[in-house]
PDB file of N, CA and C in Angstrom:
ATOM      1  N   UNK A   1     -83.485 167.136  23.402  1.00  0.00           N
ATOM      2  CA  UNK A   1     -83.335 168.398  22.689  1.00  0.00           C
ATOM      3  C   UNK A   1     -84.687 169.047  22.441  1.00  0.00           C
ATOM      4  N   UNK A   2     -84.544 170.591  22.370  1.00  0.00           N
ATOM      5  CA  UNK A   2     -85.774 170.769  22.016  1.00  0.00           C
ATOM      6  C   UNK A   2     -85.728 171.530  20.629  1.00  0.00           C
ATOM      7  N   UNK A   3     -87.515 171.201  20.206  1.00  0.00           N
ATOM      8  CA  UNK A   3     -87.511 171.793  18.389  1.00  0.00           C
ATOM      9  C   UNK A   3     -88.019 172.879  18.328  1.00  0.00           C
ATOM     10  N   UNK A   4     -87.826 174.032  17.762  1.00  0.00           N
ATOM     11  CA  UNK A   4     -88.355 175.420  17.410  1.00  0.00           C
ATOM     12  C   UNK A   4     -89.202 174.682  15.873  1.00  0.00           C
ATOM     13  N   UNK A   5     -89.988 175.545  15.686  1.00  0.00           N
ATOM     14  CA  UNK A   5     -90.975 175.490  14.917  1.00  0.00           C
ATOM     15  C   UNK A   5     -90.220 176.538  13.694  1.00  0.00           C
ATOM     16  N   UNK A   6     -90.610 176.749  12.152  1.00  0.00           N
ATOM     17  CA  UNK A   6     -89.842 177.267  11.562  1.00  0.00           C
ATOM     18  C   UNK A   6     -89.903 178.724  12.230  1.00  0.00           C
ATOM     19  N   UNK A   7     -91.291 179.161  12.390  1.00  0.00           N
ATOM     20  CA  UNK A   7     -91.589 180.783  12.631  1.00  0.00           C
ATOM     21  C   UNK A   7     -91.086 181.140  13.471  1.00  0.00           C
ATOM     22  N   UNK A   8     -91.144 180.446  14.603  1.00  0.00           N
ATOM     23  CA  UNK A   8     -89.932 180.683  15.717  1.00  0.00           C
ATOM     24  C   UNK A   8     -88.403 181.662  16.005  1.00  0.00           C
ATOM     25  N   UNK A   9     -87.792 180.274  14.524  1.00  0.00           N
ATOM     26  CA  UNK A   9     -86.870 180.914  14.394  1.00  0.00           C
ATOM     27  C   UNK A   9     -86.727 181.882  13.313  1.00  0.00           C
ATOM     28  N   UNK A  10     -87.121 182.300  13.197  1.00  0.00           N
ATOM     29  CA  UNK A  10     -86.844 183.836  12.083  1.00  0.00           C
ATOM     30  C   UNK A  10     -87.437 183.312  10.707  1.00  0.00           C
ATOM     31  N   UNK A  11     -88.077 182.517  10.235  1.00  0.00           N
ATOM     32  CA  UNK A  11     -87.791 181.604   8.634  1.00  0.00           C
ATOM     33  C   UNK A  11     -88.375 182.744   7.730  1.00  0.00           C
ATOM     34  N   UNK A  12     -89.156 183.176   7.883  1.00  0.00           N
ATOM     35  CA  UNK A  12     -89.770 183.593   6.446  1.00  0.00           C
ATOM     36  C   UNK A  12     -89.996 185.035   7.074  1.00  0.00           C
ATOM     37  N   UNK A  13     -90.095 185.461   8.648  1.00  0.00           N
ATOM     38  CA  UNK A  13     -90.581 186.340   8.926  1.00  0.00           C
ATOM     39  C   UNK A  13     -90.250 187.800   7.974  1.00  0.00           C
ATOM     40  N   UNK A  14     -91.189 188.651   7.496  1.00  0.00           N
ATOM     41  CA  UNK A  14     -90.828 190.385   7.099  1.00  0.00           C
ATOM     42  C   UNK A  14     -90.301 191.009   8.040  1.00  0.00           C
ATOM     43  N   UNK A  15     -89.204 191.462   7.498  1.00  0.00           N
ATOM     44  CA  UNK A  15     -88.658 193.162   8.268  1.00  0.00           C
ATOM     45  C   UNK A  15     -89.593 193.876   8.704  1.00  0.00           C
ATOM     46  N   UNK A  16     -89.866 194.648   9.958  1.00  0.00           N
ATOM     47  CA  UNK A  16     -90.736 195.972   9.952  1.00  0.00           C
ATOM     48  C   UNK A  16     -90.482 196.977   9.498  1.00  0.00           C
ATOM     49  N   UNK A  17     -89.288 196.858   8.979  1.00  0.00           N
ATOM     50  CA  UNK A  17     -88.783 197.999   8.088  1.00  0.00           C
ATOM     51  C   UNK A  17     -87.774 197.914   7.122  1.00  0.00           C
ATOM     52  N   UNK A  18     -88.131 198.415   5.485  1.00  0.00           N
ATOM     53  CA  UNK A  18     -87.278 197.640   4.579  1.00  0.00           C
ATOM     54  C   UNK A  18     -86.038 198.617   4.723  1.00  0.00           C
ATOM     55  N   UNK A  19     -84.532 198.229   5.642  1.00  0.00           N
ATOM     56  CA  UNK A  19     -83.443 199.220   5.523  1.00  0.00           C
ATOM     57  C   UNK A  19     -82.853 199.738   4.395  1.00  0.00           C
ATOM     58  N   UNK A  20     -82.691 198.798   3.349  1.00  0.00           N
ATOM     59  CA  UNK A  20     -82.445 198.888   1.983  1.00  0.00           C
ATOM     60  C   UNK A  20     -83.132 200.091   1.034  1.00  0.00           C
ATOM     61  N   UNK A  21     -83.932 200.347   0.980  1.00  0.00           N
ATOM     62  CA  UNK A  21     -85.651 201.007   0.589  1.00  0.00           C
ATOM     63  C   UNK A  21     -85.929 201.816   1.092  1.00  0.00           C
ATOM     64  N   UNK A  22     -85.232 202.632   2.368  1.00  0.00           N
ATOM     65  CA  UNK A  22     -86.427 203.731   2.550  1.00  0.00           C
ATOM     66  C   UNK A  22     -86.792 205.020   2.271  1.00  0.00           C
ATOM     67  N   UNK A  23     -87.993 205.644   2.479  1.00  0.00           N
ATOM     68  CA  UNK A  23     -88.180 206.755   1.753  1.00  0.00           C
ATOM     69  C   UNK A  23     -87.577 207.814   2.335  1.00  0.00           C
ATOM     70  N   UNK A  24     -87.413 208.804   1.261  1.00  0.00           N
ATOM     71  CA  UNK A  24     -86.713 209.674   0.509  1.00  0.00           C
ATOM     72  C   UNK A  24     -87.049 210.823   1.926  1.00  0.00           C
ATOM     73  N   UNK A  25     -88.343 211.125   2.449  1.00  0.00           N
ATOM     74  CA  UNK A  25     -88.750 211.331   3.528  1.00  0.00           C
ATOM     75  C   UNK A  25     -88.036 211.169   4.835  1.00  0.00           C
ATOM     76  N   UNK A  26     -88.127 209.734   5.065  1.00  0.00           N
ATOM     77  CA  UNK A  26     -87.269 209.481   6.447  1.00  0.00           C
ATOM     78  C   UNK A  26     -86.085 209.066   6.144  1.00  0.00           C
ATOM     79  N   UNK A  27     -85.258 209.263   5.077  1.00  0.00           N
ATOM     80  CA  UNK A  27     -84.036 209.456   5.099  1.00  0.00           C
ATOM     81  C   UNK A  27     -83.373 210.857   5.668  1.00  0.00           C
ATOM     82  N   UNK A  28     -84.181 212.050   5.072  1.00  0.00           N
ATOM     83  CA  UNK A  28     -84.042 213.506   5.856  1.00  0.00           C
ATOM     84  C   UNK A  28     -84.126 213.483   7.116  1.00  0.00           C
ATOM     85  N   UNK A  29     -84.749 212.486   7.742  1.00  0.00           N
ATOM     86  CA  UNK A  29     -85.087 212.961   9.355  1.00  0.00           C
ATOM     87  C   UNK A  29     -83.703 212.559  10.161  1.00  0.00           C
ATOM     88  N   UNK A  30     -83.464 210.961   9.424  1.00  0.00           N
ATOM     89  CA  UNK A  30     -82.205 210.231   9.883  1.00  0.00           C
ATOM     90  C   UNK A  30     -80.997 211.958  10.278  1.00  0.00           C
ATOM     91  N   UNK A  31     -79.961 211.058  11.248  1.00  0.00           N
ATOM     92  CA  UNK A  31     -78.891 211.802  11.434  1.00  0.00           C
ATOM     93  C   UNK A  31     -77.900 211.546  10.040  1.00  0.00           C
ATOM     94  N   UNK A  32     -77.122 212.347   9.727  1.00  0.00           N
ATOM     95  CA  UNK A  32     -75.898 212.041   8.700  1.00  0.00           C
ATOM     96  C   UNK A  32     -75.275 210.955   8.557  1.00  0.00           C
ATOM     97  N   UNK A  33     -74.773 210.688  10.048  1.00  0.00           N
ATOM     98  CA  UNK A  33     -73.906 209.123   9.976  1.00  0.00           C
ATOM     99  C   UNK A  33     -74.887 208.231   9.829  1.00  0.00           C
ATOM    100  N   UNK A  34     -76.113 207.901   9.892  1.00  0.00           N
ATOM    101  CA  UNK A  34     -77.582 207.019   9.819  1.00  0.00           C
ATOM    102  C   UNK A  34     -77.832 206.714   8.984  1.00  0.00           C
ATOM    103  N   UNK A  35     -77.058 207.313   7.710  1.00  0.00           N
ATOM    104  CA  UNK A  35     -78.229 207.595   6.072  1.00  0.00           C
ATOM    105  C   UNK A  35     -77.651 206.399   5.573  1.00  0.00           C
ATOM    106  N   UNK A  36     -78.400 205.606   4.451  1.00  0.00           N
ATOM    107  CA  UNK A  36     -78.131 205.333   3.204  1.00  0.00           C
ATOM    108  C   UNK A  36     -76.506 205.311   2.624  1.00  0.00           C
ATOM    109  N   UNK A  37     -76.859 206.615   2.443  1.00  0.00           N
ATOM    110  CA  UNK A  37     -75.737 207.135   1.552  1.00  0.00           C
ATOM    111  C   UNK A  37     -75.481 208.913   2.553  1.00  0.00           C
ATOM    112  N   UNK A  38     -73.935 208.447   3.884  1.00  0.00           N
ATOM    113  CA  UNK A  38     -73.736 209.602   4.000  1.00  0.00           C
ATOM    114  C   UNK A  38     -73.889 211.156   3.662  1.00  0.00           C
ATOM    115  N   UNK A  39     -74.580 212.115   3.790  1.00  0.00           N
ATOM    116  CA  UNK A  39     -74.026 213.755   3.128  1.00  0.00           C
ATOM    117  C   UNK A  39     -74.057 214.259   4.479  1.00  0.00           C
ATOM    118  N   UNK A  40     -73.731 215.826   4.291  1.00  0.00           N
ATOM    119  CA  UNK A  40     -73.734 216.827   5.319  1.00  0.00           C
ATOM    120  C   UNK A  40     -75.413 217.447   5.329  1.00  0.00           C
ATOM    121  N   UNK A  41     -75.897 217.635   6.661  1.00  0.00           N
ATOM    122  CA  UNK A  41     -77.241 218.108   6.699  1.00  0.00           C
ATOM    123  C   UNK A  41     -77.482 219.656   6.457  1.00  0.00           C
ATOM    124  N   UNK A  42     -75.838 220.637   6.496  1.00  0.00           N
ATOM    125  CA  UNK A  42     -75.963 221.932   6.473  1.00  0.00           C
ATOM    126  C   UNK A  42     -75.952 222.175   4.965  1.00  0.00           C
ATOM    127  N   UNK A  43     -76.215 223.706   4.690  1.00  0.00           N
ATOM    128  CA  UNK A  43     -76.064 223.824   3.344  1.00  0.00           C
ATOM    129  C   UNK A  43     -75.661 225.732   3.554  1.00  0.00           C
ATOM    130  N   UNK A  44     -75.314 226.166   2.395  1.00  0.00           N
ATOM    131  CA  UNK A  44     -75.335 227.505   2.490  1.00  0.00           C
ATOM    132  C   UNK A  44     -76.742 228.369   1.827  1.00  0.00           C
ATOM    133  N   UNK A  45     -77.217 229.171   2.122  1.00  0.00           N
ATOM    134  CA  UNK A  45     -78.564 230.136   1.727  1.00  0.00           C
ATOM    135  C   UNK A  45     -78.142 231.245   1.312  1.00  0.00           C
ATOM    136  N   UNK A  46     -79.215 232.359   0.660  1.00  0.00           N
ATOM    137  CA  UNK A  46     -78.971 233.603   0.295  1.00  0.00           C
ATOM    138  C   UNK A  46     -80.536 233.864   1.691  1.00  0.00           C
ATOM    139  N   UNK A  47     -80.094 234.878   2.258  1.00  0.00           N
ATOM    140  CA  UNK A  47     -80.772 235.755   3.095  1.00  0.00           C
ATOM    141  C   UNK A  47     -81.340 237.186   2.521  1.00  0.00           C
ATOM    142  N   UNK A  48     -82.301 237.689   2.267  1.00  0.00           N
ATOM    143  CA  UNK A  48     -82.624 238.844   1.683  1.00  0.00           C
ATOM    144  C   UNK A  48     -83.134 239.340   2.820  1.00  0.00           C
ATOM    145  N   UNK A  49     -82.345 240.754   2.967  1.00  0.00           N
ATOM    146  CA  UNK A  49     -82.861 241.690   4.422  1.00  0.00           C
ATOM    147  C   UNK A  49     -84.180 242.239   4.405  1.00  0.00           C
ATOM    148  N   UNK A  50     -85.198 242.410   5.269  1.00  0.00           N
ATOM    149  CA  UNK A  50     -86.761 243.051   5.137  1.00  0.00           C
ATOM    150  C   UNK A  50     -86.293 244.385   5.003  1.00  0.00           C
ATOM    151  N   UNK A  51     -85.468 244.841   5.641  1.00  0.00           N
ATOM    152  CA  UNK A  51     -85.011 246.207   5.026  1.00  0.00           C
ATOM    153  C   UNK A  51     -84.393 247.085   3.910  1.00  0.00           C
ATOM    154  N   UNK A  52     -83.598 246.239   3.563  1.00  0.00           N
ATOM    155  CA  UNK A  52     -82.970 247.101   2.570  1.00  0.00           C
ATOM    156  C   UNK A  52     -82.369 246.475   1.610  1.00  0.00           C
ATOM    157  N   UNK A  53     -83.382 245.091   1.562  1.00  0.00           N
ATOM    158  CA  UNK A  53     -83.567 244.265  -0.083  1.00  0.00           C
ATOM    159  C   UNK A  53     -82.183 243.700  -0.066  1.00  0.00           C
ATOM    160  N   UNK A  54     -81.078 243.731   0.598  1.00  0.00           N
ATOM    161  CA  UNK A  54     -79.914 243.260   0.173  1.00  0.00           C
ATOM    162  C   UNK A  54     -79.520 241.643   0.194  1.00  0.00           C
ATOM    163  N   UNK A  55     -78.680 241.106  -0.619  1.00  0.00           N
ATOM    164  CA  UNK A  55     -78.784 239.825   0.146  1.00  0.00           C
ATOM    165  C   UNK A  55     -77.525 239.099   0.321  1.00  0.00           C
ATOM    166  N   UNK A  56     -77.804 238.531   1.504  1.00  0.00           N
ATOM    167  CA  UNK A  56     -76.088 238.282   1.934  1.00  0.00           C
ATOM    168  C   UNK A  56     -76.081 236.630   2.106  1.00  0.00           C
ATOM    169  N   UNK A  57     -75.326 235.767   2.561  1.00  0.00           N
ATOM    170  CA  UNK A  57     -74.744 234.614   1.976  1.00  0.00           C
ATOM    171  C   UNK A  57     -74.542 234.370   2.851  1.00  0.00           C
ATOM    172  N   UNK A  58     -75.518 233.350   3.690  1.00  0.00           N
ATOM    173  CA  UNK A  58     -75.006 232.422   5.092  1.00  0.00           C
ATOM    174  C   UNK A  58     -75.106 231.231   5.401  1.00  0.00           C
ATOM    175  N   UNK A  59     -74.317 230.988   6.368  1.00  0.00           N
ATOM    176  CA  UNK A  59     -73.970 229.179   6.352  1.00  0.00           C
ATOM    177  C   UNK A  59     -75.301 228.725   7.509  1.00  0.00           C
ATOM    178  N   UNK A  60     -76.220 228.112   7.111  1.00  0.00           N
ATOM    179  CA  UNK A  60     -77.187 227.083   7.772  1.00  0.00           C
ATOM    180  C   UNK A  60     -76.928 227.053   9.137  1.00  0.00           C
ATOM    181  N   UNK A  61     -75.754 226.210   9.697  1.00  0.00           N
ATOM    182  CA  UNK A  61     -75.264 226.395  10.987  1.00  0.00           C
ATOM    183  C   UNK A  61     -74.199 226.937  11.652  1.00  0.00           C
ATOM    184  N   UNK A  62     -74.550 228.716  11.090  1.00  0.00           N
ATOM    185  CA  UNK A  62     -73.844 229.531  11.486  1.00  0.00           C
ATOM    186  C   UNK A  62     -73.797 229.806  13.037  1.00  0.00           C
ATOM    187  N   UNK A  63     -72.495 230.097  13.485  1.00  0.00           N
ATOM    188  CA  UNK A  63     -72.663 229.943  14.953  1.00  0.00           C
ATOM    189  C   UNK A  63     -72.334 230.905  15.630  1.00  0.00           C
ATOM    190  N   UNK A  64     -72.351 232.378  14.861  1.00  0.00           N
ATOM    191  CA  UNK A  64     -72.388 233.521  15.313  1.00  0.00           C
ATOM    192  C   UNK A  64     -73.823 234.559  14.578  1.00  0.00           C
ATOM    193  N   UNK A  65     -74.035 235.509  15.179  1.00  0.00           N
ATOM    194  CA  UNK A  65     -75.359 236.461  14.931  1.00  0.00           C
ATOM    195  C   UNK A  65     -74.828 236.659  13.471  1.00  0.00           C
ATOM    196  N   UNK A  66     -75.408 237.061  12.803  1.00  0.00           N
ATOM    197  CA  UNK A  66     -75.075 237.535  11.292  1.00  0.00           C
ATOM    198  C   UNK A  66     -76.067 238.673  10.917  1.00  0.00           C
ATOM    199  N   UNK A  67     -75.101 239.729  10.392  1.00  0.00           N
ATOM    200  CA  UNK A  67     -75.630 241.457  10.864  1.00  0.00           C
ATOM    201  C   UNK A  67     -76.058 241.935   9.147  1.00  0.00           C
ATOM    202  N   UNK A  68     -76.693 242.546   8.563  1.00  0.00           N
ATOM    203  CA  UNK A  68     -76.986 242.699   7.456  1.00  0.00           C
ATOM    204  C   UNK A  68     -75.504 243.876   6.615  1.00  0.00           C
ATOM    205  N   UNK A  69     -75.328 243.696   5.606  1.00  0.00           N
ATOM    206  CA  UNK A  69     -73.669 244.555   5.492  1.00  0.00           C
ATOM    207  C   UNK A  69     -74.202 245.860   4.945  1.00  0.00           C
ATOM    208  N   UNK A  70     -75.793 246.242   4.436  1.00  0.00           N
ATOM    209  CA  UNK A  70     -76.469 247.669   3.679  1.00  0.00           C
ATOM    210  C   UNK A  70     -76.824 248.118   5.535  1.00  0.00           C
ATOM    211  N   UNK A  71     -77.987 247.693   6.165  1.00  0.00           N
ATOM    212  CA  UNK A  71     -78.163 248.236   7.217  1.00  0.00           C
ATOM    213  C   UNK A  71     -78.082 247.816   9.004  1.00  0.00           C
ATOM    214  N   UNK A  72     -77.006 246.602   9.059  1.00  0.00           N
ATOM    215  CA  UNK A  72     -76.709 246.129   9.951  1.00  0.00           C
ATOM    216  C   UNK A  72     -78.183 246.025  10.850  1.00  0.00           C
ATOM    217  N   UNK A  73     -78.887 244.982  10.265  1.00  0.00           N
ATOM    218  CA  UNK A  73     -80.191 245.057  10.726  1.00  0.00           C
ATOM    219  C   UNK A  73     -79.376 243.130  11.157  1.00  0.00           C
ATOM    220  N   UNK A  74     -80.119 242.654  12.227  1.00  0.00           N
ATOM    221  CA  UNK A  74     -79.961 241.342  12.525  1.00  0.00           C
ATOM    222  C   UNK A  74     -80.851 240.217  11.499  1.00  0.00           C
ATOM    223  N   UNK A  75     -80.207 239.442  10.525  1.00  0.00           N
ATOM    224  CA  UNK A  75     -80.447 238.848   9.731  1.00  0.00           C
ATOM    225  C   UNK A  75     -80.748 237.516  10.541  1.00  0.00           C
ATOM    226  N   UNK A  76     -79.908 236.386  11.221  1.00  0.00           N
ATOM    227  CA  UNK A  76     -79.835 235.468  11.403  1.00  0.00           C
ATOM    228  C   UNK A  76     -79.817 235.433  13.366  1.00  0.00           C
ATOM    229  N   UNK A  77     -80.016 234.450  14.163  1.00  0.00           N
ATOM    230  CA  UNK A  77     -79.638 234.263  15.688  1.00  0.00           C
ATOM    231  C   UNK A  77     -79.404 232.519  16.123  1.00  0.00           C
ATOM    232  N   UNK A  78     -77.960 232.488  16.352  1.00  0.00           N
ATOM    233  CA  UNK A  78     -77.639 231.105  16.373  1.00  0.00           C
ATOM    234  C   UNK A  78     -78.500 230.340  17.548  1.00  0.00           C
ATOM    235  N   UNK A  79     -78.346 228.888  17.084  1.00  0.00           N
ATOM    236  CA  UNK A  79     -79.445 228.362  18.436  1.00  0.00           C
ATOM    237  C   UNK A  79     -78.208 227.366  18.170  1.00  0.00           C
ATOM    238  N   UNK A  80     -78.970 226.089  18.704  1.00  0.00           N
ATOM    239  CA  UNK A  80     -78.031 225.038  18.935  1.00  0.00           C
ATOM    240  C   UNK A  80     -77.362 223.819  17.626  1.00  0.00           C
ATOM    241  N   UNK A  81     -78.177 224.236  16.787  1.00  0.00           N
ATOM    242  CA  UNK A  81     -78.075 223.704  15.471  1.00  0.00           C
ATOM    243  C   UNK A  81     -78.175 224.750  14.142  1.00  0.00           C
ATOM    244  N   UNK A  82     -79.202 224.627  13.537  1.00  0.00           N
ATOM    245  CA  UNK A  82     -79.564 225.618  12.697  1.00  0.00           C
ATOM    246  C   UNK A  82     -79.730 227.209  12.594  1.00  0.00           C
ATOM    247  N   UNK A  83     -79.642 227.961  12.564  1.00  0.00           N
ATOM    248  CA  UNK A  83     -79.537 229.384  12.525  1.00  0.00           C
ATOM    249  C   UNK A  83     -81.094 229.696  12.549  1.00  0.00           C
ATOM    250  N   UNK A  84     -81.552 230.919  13.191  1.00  0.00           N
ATOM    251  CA  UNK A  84     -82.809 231.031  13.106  1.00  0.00           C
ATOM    252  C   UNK A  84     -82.873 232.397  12.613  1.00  0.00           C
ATOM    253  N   UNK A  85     -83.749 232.373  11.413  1.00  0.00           N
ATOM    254  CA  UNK A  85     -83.879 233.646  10.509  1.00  0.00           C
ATOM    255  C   UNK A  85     -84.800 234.565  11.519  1.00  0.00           C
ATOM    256  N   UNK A  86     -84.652 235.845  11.465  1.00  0.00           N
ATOM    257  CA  UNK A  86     -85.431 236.957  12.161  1.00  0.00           C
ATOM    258  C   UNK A  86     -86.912 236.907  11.489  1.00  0.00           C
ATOM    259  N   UNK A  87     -87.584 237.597  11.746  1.00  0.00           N
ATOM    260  CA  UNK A  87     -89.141 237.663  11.402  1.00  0.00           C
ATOM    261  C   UNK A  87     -88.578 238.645  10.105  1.00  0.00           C
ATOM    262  N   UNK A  88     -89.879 238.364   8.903  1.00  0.00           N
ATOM    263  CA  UNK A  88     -89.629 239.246   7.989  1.00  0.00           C
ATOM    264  C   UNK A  88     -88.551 238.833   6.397  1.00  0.00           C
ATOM    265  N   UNK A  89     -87.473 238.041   7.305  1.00  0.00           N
ATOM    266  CA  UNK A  89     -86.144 237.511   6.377  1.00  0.00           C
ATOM    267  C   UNK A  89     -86.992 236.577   5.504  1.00  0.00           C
ATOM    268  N   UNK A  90     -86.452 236.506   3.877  1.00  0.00           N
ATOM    269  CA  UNK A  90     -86.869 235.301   3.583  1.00  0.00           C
ATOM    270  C   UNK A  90     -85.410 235.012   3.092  1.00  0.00           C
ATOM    271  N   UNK A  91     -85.647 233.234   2.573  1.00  0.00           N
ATOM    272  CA  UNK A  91     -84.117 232.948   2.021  1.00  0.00           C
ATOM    273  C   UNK A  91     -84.313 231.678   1.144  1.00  0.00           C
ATOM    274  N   UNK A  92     -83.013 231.879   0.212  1.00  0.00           N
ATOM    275  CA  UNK A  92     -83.454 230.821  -0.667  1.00  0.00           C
ATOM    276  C   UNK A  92     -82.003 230.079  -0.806  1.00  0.00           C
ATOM    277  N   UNK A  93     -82.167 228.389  -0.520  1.00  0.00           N
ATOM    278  CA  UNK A  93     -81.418 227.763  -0.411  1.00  0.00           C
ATOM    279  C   UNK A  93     -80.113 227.421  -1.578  1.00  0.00           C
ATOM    280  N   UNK A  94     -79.102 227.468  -1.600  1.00  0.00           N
ATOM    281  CA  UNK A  94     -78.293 228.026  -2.888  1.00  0.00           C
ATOM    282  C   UNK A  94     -77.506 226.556  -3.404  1.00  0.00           C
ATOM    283  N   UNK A  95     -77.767 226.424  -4.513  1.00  0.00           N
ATOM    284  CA  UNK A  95     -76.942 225.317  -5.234  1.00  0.00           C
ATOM    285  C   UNK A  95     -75.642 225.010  -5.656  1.00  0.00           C
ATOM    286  N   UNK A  96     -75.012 223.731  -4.893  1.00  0.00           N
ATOM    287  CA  UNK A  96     -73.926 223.629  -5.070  1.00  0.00           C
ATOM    288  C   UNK A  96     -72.844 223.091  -6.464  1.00  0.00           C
TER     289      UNK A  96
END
């Protein structure tokens, strides 16, 4: 027969990474089903138009263009995930 030595077999060795523990940081990067503790990565925002100050109410991974409702100016342009705000837009993420 042959003998493994303790280190060999796994005995005392550290994790390279504590799964239990990790930061708060690379938990965000993780995918949804990956996390800790499941959530959804989308959220809803307020969009304020560069034009005409108004502000309208859109979903993160909206998957159509989203048009401003004061001057139908293009607020948002879907990509493959996240919505991409136009130049100019700012927005502030809204609490659930």
């Amino acid at each position: 027969r042959c003998q493994l030595a303790g280190s060999e077999l796994g005995g005392n060795m550290p994790l390279a990474k504590d799964l239990l523990h990790s930061s708060p940081e690379e938990e965000k990067r993780k995918c949804k089903k990956k996390c800790l503790v499941q959530s959804p990565n989308s959220y809803f925002m307020d969009v304020k138009c560069p034009g005409c100050y108004k502000i309208t109410t859109v979903f993160s991974h909206a998957q159509t263009v989203v048009l401003c409702v004061g001057c139908s100016t293009v607020l948002c342009q879907p990509t493959g995930g996240k919505e991409r705000l136009t130049e100019g837009c700012s927005f502030r993420r809204k609490q659930h």
